[in-house]
N, C-alpha and C. Protein backbone atom coordinates (compact mmCIF):
# COMPACT_ATOMS: atom_id res chain seq x y z
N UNK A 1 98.19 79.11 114.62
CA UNK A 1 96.76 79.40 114.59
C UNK A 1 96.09 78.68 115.75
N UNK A 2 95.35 79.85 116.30
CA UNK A 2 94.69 78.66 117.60
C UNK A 2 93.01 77.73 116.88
N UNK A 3 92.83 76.84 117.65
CA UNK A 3 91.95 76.32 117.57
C UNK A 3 90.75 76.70 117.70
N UNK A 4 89.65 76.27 117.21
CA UNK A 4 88.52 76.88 118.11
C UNK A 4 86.99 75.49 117.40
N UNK A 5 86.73 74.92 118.35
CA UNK A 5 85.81 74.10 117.78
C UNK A 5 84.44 74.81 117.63
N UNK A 6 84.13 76.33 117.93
CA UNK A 6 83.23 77.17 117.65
C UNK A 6 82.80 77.46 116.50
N UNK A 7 84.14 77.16 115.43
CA UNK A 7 83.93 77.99 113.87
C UNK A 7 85.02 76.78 113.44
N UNK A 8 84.57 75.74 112.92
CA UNK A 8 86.13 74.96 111.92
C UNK A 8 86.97 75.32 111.17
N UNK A 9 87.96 75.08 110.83
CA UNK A 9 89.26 75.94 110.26
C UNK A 9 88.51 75.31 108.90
N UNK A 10 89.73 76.02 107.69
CA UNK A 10 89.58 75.89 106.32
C UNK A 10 90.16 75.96 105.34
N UNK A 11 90.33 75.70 104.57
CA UNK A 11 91.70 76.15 103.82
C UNK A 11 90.62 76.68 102.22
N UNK A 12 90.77 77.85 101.80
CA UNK A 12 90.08 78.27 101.32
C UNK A 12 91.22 78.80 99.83
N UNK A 13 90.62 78.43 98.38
CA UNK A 13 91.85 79.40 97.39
C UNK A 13 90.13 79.77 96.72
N UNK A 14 90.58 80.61 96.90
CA UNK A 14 89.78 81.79 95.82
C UNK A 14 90.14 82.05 94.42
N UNK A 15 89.41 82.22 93.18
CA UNK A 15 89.25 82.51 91.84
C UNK A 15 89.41 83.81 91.67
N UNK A 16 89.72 84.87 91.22
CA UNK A 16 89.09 86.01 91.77
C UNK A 16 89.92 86.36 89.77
N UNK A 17 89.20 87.00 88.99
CA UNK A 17 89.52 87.25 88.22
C UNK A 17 89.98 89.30 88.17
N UNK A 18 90.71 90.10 87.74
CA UNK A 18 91.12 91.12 87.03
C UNK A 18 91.33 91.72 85.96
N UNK A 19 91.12 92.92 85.64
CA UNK A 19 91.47 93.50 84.29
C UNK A 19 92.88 93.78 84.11
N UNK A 20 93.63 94.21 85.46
CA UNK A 20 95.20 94.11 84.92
C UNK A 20 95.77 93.32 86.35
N UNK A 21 96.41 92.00 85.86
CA UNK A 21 96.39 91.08 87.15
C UNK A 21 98.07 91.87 88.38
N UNK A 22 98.87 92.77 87.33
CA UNK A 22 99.92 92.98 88.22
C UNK A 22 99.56 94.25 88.64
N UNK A 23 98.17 95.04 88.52
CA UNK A 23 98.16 96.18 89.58
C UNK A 23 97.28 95.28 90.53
N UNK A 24 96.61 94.11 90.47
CA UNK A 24 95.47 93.98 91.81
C UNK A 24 96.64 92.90 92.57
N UNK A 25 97.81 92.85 91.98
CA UNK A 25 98.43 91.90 93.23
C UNK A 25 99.42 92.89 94.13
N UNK A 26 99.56 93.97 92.97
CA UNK A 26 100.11 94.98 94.02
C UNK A 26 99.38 95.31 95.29
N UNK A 27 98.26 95.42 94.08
CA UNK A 27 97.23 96.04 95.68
C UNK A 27 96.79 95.53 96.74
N UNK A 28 96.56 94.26 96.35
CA UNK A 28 96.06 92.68 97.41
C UNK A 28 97.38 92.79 98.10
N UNK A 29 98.40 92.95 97.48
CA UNK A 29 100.06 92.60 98.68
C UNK A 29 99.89 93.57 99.64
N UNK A 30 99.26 94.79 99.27
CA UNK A 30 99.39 96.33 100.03
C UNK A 30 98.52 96.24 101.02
N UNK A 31 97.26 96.21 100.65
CA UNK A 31 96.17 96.20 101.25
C UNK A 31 95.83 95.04 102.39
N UNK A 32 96.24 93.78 101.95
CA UNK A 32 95.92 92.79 102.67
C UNK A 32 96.91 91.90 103.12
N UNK A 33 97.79 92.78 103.51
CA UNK A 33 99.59 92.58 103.20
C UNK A 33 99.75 92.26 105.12
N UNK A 34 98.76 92.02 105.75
CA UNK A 34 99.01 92.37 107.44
C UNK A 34 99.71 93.60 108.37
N UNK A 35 99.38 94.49 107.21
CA UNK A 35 99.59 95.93 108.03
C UNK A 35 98.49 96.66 108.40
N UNK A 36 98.70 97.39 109.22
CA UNK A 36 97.44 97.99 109.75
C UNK A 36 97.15 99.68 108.54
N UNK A 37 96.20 99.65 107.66
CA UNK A 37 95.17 98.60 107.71
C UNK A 37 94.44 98.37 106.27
N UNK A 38 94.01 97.92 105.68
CA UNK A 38 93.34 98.30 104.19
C UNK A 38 92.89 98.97 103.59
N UNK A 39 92.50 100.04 105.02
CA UNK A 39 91.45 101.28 104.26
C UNK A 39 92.54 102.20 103.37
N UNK A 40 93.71 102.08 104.50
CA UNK A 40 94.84 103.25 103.69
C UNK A 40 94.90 103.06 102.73
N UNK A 41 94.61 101.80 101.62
CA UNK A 41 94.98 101.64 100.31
C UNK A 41 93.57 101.19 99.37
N UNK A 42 92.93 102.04 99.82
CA UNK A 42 91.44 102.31 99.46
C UNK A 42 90.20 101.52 99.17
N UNK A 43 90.79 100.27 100.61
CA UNK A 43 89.62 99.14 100.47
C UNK A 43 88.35 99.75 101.05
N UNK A 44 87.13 99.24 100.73
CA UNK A 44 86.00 99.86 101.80
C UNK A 44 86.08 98.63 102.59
N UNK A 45 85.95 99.20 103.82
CA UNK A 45 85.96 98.54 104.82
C UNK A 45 83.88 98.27 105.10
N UNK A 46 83.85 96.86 105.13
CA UNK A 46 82.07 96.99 105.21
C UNK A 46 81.68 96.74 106.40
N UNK A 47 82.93 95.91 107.13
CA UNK A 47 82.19 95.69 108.56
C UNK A 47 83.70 95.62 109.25
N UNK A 48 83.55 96.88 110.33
CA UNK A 48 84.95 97.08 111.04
C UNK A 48 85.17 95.93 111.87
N UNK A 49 86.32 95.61 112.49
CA UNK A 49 86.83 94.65 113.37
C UNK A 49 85.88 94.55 114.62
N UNK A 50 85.18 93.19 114.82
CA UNK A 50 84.15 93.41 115.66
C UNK A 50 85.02 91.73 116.37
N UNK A 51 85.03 91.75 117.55
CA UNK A 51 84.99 90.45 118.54
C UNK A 51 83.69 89.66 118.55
N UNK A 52 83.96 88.47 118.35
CA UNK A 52 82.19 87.40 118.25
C UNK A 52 82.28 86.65 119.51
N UNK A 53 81.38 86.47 120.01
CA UNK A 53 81.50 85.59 121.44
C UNK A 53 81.97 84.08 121.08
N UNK A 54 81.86 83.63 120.27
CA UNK A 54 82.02 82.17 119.61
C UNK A 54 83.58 82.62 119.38
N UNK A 55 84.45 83.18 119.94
CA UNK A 55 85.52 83.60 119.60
C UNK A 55 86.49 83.80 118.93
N UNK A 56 85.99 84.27 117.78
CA UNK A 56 86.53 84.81 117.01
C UNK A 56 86.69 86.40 116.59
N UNK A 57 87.53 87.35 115.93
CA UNK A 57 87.55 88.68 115.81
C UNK A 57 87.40 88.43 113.85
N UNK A 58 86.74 89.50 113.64
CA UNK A 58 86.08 89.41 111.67
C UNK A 58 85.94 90.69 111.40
N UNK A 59 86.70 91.24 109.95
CA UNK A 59 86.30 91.84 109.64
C UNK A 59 85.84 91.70 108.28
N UNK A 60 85.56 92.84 107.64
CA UNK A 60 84.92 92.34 106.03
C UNK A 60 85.09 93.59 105.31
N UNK A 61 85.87 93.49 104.08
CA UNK A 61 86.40 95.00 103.29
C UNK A 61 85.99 94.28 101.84
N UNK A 62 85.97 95.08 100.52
CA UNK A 62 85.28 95.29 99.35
C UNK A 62 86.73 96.08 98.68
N UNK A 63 87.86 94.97 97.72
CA UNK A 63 88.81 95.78 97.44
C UNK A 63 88.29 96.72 96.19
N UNK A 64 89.32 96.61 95.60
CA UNK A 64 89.12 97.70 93.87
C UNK A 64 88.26 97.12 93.25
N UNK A 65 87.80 96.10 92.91
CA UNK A 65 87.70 94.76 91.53
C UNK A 65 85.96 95.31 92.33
N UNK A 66 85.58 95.21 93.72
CA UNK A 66 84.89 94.93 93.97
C UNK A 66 84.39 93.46 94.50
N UNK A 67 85.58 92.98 94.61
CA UNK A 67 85.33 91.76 95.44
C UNK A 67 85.28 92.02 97.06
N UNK A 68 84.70 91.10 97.63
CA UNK A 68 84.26 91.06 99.41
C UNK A 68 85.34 90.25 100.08
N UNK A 69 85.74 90.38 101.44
CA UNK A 69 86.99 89.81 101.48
C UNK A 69 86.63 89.89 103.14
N UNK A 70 86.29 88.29 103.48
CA UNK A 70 86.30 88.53 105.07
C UNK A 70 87.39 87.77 105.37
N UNK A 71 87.84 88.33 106.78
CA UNK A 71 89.07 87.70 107.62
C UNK A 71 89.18 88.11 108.58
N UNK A 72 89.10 86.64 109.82
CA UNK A 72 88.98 85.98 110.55
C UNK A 72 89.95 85.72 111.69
N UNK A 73 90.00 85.82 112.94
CA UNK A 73 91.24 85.82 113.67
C UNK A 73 90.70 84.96 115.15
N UNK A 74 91.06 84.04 115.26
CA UNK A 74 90.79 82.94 116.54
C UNK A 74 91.27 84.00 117.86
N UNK A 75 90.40 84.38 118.38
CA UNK A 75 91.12 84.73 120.17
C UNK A 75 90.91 83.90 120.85
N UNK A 76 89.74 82.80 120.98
CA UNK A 76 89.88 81.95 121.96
C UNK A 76 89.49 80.38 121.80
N UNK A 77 89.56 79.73 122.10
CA UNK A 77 88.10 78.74 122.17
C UNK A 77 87.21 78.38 123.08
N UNK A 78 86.56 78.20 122.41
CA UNK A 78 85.26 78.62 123.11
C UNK A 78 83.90 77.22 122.54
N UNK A 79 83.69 76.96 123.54
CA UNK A 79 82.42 75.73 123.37
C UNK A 79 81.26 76.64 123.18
N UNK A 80 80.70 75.85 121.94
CA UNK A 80 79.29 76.17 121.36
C UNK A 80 78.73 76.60 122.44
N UNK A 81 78.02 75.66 123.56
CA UNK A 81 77.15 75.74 124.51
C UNK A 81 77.43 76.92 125.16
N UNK A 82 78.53 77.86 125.53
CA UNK A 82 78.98 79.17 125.77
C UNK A 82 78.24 80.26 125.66
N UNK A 83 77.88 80.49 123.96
CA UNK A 83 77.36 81.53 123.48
C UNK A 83 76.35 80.69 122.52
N UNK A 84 75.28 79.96 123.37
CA UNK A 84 74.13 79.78 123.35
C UNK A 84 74.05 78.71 121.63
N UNK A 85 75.45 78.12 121.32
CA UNK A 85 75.18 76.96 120.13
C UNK A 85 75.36 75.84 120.39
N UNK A 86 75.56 75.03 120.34
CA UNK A 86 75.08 72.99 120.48
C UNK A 86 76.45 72.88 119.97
N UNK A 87 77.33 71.51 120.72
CA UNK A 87 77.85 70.63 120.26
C UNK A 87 77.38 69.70 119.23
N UNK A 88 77.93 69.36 118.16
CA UNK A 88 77.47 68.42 117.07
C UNK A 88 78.75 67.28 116.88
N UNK A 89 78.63 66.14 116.93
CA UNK A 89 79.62 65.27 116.79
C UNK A 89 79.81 64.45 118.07
């Protein structure tokens, strides 16, 4: 994973509750499985793959359950002061 002091890394576990937990892990494995791409397995996609100058690439999809699901991909690093944000620290 590259670095980027633009956006801090995170380590994030999510709660996410279901009505039947072995079809939404099928589907979470399918869907969000790093194949191209989620829609095929009928996520809505809410905000397509967009590049951020603070360098990062994001998108944001809405699986079955109706949960929101953004993810995040470092292309560069990139100093705040770049794309017009402040160093802090």
């Amino acid at each position: 994973m590259k670095p980027n002091r633009s956006i801090p890394s995170a380590t994030v576990i999510p709660e996410l509750c279901y009505p039947d937990v072995r079809a939404a892990v099928e589907w979470l494995s399918a869907a969000f499985g790093f194949s191209e791409r989620a829609r095929a397995r009928g996520a809505r996609i809410l905000v397509e793959p967009t590049d951020f100058e603070y360098g990062e690439r994001q998108y944001a999809a809405e699986d079955l359950a109706g949960h929101q699901w953004t993810f995040s991909q470092t292309l560069a690093e990139v100093a705040p002061e770049e794309w017009g944000g402040q160093s802090v620290g």
